[in-house]
PDB file of N, CA and C in Angstrom:
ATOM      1  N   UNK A   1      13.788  17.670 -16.309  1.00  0.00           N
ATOM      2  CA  UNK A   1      14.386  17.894 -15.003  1.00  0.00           C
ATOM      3  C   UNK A   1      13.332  18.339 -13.990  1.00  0.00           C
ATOM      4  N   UNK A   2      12.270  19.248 -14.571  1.00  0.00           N
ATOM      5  CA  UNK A   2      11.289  19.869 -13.881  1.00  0.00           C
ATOM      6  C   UNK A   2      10.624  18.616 -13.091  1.00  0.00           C
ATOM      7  N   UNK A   3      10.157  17.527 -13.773  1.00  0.00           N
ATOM      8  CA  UNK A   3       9.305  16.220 -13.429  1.00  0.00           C
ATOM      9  C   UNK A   3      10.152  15.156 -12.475  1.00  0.00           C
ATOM     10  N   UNK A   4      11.839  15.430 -12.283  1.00  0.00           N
ATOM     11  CA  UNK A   4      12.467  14.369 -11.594  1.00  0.00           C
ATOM     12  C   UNK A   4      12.295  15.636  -9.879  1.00  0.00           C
ATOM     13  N   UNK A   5      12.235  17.073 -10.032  1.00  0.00           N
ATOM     14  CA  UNK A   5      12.133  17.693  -8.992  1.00  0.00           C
ATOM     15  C   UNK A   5      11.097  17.570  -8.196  1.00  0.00           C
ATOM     16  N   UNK A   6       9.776  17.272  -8.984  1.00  0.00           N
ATOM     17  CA  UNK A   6       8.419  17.678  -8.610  1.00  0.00           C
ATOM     18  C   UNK A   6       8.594  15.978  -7.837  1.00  0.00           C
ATOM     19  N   UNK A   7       8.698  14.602  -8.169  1.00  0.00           N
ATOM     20  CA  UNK A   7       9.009  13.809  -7.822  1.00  0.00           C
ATOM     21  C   UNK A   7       9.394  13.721  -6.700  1.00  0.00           C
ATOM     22  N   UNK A   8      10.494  14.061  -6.370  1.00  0.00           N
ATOM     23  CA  UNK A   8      11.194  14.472  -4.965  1.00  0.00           C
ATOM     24  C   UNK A   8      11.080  14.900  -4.256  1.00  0.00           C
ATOM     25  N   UNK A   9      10.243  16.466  -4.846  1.00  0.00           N
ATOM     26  CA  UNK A   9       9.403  16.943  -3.386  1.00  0.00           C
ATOM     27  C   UNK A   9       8.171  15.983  -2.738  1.00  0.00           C
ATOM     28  N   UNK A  10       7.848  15.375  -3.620  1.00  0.00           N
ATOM     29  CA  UNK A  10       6.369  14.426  -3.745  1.00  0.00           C
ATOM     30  C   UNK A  10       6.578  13.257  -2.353  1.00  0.00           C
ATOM     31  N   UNK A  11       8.023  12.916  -2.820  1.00  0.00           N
ATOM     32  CA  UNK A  11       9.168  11.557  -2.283  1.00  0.00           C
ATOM     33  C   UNK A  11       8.799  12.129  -1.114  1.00  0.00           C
ATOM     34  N   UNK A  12       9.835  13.591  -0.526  1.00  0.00           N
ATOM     35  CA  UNK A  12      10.153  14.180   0.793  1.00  0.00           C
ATOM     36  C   UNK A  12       8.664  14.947   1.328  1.00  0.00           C
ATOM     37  N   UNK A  13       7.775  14.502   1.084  1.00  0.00           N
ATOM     38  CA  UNK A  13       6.652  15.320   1.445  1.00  0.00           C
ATOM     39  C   UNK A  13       6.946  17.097   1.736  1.00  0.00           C
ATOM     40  N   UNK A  14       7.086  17.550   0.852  1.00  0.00           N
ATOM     41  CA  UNK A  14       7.612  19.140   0.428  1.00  0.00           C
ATOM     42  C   UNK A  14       6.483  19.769   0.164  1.00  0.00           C
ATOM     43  N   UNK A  15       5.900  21.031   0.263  1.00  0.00           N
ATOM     44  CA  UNK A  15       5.324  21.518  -0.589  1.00  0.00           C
ATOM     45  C   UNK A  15       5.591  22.030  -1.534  1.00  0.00           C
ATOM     46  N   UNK A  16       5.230  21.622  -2.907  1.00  0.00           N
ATOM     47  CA  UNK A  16       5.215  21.657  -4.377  1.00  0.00           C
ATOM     48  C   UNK A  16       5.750  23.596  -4.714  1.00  0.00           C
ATOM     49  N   UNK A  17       4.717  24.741  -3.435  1.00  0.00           N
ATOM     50  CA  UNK A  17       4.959  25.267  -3.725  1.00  0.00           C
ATOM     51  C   UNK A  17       6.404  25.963  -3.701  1.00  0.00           C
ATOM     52  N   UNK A  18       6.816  25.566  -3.173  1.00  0.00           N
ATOM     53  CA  UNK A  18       8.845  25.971  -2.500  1.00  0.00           C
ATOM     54  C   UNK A  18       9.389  26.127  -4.113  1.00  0.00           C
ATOM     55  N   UNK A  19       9.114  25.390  -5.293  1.00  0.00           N
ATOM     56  CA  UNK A  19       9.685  25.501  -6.577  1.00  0.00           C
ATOM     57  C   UNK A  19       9.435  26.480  -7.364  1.00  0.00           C
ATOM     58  N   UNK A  20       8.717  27.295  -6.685  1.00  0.00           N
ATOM     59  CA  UNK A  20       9.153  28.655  -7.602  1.00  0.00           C
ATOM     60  C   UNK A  20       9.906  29.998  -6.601  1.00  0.00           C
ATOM     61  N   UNK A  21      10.121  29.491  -5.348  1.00  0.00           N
ATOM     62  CA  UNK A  21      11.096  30.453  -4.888  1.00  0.00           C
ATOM     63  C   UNK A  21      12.503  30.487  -5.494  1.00  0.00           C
ATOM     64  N   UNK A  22      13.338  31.198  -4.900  1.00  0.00           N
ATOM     65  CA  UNK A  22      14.974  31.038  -5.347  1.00  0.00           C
ATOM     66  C   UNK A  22      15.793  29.928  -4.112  1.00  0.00           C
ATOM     67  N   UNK A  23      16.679  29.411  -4.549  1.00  0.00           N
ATOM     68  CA  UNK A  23      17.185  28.434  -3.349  1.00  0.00           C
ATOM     69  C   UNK A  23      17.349  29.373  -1.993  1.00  0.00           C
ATOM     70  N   UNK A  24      16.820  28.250  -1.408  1.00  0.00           N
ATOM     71  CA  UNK A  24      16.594  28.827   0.015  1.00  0.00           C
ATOM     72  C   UNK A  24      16.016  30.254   0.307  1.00  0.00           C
ATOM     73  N   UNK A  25      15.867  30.750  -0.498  1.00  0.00           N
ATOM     74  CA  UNK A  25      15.402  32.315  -0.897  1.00  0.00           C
ATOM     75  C   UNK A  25      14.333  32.643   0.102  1.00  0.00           C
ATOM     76  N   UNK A  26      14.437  33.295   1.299  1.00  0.00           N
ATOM     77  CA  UNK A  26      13.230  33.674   2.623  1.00  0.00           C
ATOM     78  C   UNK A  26      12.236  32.351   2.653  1.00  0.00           C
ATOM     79  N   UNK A  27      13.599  31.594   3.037  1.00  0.00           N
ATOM     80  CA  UNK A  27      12.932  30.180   3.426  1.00  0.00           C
ATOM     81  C   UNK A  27      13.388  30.464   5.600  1.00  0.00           C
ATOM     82  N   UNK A  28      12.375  29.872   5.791  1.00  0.00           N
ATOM     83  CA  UNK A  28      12.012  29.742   7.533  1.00  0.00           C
ATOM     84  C   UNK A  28      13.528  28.712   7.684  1.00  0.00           C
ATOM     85  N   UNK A  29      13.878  28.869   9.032  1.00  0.00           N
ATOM     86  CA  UNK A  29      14.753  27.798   9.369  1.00  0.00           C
ATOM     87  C   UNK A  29      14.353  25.780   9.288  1.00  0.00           C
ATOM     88  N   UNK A  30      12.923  26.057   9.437  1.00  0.00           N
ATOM     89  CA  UNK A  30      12.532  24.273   9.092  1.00  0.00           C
ATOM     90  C   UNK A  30      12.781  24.115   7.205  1.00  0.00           C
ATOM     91  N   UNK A  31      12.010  25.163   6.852  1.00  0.00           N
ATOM     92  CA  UNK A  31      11.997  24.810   5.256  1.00  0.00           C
ATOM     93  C   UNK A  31      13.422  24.983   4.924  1.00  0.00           C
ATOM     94  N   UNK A  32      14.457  25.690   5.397  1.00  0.00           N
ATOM     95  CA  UNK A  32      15.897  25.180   5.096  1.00  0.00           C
ATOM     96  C   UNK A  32      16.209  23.931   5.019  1.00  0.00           C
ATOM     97  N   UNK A  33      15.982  23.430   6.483  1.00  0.00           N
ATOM     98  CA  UNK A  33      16.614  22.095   6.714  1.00  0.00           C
ATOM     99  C   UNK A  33      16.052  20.908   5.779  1.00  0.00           C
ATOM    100  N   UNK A  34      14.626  21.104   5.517  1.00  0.00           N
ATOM    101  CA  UNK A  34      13.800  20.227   4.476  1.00  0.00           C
ATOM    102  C   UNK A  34      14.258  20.403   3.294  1.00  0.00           C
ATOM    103  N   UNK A  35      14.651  21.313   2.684  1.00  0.00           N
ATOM    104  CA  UNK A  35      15.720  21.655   0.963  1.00  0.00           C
ATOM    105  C   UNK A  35      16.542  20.659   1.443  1.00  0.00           C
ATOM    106  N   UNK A  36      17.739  21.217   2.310  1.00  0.00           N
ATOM    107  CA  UNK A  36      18.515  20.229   2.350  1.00  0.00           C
ATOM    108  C   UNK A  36      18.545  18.947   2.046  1.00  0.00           C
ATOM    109  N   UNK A  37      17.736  18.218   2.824  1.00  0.00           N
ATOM    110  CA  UNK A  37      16.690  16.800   2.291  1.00  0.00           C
ATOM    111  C   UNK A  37      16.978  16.725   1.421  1.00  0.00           C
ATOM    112  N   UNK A  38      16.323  17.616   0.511  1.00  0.00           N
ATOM    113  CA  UNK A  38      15.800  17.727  -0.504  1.00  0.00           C
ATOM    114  C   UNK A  38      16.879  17.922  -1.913  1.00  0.00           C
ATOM    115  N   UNK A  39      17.807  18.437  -1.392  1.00  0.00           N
ATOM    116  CA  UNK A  39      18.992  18.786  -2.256  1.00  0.00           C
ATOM    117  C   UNK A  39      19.998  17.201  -2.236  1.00  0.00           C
ATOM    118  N   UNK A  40      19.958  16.798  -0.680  1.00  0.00           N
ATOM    119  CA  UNK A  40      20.589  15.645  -0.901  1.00  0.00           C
ATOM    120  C   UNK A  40      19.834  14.156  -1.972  1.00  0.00           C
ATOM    121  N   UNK A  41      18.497  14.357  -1.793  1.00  0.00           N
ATOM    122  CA  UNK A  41      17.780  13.874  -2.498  1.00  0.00           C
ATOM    123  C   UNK A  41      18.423  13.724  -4.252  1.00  0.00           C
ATOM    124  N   UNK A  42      18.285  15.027  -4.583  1.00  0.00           N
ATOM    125  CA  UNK A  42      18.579  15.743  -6.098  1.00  0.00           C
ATOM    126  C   UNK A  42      19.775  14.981  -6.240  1.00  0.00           C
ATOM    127  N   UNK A  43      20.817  15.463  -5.484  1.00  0.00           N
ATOM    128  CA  UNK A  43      22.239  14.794  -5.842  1.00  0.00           C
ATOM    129  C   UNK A  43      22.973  13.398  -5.699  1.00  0.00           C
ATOM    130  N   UNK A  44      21.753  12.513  -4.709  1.00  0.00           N
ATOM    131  CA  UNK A  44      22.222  11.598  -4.518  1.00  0.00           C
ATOM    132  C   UNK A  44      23.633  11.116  -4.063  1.00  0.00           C
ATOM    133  N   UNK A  45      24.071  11.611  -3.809  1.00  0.00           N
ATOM    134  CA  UNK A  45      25.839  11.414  -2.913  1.00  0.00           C
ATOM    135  C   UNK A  45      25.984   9.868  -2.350  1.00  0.00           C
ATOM    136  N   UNK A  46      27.085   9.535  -2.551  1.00  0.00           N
ATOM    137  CA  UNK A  46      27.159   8.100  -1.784  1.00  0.00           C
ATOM    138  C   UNK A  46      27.734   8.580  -0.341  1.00  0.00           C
ATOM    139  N   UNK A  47      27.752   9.462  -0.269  1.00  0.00           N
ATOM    140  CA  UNK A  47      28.339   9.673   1.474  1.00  0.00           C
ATOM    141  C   UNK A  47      27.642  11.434   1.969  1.00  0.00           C
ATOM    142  N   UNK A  48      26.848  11.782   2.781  1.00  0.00           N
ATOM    143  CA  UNK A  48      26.127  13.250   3.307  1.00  0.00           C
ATOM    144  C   UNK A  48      26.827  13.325   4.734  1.00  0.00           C
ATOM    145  N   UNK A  49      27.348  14.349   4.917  1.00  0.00           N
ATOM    146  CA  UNK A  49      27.186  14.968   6.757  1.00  0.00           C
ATOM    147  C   UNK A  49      26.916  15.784   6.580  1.00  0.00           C
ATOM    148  N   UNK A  50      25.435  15.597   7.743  1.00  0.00           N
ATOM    149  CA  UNK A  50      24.231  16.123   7.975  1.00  0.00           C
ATOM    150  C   UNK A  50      24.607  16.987   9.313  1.00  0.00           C
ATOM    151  N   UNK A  51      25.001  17.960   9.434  1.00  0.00           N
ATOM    152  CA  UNK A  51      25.741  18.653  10.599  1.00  0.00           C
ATOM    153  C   UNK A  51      24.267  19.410  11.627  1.00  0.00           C
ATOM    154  N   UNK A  52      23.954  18.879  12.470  1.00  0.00           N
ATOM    155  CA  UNK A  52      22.952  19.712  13.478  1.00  0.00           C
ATOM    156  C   UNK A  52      21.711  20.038  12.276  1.00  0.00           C
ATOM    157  N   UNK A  53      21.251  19.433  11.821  1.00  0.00           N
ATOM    158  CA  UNK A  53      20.077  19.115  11.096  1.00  0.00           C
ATOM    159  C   UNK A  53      18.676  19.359  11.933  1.00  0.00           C
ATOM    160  N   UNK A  54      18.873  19.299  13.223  1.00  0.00           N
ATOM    161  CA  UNK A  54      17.814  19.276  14.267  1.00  0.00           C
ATOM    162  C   UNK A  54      17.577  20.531  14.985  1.00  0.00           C
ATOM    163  N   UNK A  55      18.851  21.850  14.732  1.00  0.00           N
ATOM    164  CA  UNK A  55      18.694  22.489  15.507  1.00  0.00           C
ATOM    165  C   UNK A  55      17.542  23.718  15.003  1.00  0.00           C
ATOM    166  N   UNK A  56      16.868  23.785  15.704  1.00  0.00           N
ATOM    167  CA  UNK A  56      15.821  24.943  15.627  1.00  0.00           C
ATOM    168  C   UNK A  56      14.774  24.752  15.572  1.00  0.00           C
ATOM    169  N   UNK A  57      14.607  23.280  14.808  1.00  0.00           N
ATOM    170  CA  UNK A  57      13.537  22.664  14.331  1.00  0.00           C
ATOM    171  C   UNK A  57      12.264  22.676  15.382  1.00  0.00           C
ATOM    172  N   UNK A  58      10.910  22.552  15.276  1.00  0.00           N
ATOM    173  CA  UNK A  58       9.876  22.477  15.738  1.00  0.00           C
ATOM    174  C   UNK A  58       9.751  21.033  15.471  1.00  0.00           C
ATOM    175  N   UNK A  59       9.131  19.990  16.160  1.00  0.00           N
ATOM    176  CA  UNK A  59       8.386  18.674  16.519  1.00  0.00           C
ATOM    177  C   UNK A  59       8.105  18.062  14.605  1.00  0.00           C
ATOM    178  N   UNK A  60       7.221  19.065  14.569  1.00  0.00           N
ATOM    179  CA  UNK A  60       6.766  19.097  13.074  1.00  0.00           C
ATOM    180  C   UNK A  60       7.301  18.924  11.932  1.00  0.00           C
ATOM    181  N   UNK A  61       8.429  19.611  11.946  1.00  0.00           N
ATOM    182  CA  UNK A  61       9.544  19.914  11.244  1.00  0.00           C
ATOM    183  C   UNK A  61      10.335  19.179  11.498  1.00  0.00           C
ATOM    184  N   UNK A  62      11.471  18.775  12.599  1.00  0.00           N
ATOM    185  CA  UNK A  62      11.979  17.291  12.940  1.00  0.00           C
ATOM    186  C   UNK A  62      11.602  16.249  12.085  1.00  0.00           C
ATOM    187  N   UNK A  63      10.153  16.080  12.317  1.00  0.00           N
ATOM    188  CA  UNK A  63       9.649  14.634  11.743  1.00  0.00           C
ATOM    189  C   UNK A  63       9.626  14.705  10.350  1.00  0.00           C
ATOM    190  N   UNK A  64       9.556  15.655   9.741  1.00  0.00           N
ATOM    191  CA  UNK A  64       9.826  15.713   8.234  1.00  0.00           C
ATOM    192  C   UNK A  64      10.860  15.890   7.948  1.00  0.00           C
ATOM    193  N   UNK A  65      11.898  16.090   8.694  1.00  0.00           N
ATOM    194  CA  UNK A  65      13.770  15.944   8.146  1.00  0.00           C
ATOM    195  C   UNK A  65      14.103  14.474   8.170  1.00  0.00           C
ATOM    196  N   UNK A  66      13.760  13.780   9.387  1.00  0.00           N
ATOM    197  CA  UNK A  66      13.748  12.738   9.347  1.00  0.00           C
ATOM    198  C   UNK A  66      13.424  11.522   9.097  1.00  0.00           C
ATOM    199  N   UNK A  67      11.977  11.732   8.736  1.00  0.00           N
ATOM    200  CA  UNK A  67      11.158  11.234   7.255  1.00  0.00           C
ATOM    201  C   UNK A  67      12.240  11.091   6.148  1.00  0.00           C
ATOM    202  N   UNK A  68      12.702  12.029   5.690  1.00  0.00           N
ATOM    203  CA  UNK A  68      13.239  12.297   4.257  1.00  0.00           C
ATOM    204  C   UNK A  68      14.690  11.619   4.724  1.00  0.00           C
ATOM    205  N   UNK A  69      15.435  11.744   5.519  1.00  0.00           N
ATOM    206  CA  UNK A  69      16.694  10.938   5.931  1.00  0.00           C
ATOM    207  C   UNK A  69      16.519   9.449   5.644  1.00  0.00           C
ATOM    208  N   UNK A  70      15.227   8.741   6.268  1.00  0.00           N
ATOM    209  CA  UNK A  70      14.947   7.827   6.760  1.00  0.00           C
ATOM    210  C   UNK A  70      14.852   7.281   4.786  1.00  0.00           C
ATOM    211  N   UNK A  71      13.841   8.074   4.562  1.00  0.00           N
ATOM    212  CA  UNK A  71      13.190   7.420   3.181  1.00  0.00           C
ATOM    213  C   UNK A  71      14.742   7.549   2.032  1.00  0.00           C
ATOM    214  N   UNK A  72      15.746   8.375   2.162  1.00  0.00           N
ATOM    215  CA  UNK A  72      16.741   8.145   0.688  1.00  0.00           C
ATOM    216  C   UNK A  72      17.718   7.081   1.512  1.00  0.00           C
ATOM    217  N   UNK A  73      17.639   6.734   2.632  1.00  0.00           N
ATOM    218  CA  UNK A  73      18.324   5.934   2.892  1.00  0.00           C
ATOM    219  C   UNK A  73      18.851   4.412   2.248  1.00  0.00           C
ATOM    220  N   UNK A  74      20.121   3.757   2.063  1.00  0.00           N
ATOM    221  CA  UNK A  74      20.080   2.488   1.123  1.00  0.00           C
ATOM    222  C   UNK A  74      21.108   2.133   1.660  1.00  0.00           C
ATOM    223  N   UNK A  75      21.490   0.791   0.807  1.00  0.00           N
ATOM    224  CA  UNK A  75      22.671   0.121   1.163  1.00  0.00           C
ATOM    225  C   UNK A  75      23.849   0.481   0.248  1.00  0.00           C
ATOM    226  N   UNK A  76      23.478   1.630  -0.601  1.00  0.00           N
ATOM    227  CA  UNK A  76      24.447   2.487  -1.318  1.00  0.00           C
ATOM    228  C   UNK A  76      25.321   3.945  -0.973  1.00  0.00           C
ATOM    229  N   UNK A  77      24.555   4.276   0.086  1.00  0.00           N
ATOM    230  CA  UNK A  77      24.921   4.939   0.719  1.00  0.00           C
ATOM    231  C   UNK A  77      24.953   5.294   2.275  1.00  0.00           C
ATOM    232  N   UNK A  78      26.099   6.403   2.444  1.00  0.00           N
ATOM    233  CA  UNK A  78      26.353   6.600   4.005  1.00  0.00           C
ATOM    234  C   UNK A  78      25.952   8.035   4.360  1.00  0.00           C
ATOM    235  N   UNK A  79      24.946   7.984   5.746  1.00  0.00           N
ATOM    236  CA  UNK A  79      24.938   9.529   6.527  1.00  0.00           C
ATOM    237  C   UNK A  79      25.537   9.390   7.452  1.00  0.00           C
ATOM    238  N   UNK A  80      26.920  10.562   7.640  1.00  0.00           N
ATOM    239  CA  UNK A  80      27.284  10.478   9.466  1.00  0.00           C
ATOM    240  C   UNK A  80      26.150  12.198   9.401  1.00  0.00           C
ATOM    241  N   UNK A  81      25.699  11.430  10.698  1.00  0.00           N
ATOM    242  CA  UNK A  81      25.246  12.667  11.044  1.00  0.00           C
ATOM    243  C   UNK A  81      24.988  13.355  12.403  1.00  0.00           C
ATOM    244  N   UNK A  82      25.158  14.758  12.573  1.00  0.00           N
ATOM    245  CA  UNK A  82      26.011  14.705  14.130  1.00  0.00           C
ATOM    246  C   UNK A  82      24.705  15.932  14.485  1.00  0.00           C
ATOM    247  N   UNK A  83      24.705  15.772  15.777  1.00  0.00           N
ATOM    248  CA  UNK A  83      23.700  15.765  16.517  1.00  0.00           C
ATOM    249  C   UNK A  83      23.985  16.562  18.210  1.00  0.00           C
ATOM    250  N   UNK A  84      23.442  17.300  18.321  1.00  0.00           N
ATOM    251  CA  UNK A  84      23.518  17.860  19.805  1.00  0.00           C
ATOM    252  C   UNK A  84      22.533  16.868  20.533  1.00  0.00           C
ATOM    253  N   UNK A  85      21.542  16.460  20.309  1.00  0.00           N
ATOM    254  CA  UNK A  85      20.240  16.052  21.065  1.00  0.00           C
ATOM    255  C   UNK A  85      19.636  14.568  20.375  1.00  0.00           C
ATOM    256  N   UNK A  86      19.027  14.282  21.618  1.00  0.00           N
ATOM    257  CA  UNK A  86      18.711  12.770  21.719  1.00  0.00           C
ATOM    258  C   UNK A  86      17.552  12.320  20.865  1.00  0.00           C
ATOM    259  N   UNK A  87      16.744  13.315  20.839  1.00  0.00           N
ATOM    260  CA  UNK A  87      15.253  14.006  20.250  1.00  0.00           C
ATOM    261  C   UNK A  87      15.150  13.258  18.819  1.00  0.00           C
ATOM    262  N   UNK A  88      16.236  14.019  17.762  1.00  0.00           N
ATOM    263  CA  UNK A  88      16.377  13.230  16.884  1.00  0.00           C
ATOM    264  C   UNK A  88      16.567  11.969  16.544  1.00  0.00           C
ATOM    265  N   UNK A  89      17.621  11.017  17.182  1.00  0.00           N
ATOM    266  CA  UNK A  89      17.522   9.789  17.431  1.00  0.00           C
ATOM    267  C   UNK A  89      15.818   8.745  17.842  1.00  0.00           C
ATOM    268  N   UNK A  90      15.139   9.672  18.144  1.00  0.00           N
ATOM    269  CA  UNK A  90      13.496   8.738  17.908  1.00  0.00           C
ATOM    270  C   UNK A  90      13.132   9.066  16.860  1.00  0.00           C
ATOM    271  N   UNK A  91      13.730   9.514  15.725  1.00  0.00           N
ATOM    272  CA  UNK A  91      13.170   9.705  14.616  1.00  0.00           C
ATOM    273  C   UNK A  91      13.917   8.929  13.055  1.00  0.00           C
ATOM    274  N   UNK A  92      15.214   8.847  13.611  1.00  0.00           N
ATOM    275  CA  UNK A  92      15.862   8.309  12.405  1.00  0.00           C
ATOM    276  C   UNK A  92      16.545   7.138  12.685  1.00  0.00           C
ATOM    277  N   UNK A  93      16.694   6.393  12.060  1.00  0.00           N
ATOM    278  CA  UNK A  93      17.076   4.838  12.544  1.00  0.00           C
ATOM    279  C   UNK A  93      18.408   5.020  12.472  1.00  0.00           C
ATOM    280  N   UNK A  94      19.649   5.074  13.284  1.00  0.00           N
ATOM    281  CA  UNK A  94      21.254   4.910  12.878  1.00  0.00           C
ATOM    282  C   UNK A  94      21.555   3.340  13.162  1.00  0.00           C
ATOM    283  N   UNK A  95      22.488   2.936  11.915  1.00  0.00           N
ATOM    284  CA  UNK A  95      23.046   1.696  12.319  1.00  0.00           C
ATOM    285  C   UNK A  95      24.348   1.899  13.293  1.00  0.00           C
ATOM    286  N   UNK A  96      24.598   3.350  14.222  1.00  0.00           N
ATOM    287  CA  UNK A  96      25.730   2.866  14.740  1.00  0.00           C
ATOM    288  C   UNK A  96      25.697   4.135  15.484  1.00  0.00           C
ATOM    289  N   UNK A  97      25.978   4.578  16.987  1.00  0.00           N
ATOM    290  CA  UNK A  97      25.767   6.104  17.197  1.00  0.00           C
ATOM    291  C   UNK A  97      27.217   5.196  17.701  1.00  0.00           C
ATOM    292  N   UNK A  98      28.235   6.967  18.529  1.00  0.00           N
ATOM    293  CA  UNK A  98      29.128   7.803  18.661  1.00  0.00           C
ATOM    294  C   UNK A  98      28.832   8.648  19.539  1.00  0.00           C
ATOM    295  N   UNK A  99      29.080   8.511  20.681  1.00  0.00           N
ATOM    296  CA  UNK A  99      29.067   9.057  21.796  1.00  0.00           C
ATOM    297  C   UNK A  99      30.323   9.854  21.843  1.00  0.00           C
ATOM    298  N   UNK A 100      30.554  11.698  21.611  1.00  0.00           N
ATOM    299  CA  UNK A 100      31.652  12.149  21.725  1.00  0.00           C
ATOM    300  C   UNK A 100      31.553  13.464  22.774  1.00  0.00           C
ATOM    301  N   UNK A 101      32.508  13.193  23.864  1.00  0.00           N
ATOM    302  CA  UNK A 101      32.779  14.405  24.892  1.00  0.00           C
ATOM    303  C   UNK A 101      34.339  14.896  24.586  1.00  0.00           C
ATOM    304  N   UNK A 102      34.330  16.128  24.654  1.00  0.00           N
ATOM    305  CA  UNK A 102      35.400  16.946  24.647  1.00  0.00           C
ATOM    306  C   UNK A 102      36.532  16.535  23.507  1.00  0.00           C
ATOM    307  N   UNK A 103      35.579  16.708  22.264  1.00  0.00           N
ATOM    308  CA  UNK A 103      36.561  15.896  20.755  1.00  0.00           C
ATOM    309  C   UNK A 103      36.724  14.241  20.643  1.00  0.00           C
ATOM    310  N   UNK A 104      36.700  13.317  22.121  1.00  0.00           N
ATOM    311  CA  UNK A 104      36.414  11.948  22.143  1.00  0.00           C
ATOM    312  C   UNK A 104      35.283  11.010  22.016  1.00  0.00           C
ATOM    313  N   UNK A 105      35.513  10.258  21.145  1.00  0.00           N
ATOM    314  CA  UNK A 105      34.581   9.213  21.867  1.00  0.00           C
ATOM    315  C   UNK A 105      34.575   8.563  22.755  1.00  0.00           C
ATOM    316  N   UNK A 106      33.483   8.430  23.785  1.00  0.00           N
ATOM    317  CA  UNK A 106      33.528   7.873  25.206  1.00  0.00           C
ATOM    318  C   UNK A 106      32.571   6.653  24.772  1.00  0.00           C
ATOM    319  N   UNK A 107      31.759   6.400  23.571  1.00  0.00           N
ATOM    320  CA  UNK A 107      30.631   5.667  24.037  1.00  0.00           C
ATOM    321  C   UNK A 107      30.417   5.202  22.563  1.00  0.00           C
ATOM    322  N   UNK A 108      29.792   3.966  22.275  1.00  0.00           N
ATOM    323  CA  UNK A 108      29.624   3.687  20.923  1.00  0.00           C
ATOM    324  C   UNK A 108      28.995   2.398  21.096  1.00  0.00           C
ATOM    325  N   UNK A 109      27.558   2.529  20.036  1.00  0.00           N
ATOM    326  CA  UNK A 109      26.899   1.405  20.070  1.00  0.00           C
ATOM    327  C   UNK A 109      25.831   1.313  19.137  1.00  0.00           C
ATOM    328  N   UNK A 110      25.329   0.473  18.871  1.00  0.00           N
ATOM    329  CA  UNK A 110      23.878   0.665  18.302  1.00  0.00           C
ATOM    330  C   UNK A 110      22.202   0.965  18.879  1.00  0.00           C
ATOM    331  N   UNK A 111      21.575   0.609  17.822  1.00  0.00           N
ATOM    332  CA  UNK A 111      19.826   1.276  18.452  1.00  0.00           C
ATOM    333  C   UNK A 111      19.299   0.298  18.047  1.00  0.00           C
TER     334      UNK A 111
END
């Protein structure tokens, strides 16, 4: 199990060292969001919502959530993933955004 983890961090460009903390254990708000990744990684799910994945994040950090989104991505599975900001969208490819004001959708299209 140890060798399918080390893998994954390898996959999500992680540092190796994060595996001997405790989950999430005085992890920074970026290295949260990168577990996450990282957990969805582990479990493989045919369906993730990725809820504000972007918020807090630094430039740096962004691009490595979305790296790792980008890379478990397949035709086996689905991310809805919801978003305050546009920012993210130059980073992860969606086959379909959702434009929603006040609980509606007003807007819907692709990228």
């Amino acid at each position: 199990m140890l060798k399918t983890l080390k893998k994954k961090y390898i996959m999500l460009d992680i540092d190796l060292k994060v595996i001997s903390r405790s989950l999430n254990g005085g992890f920074a708000g970026g290295e949260k969001k990168r577990n996450e990744i990282f957990q969805r990684a582990v479990l493989d799910p045919n369906l993730s919502i990725l809820d504000e994945n972007d918020t807090g994040l630094d430039l740096a950090a962004l691009k490595v959530v979305a790296k790792g989104v980008n890379k478990l991505r397949t035709k086996d599975n689905a991310v809805l993933l919801i978003t305050h900001y546009q920012r993210l969208l130059n980073y992860i490819q969606p086959d379909v955004v959702h434009v929603m004001v006040d609980g509606k959708i007003v807007k819907t299209g692709g990228l």
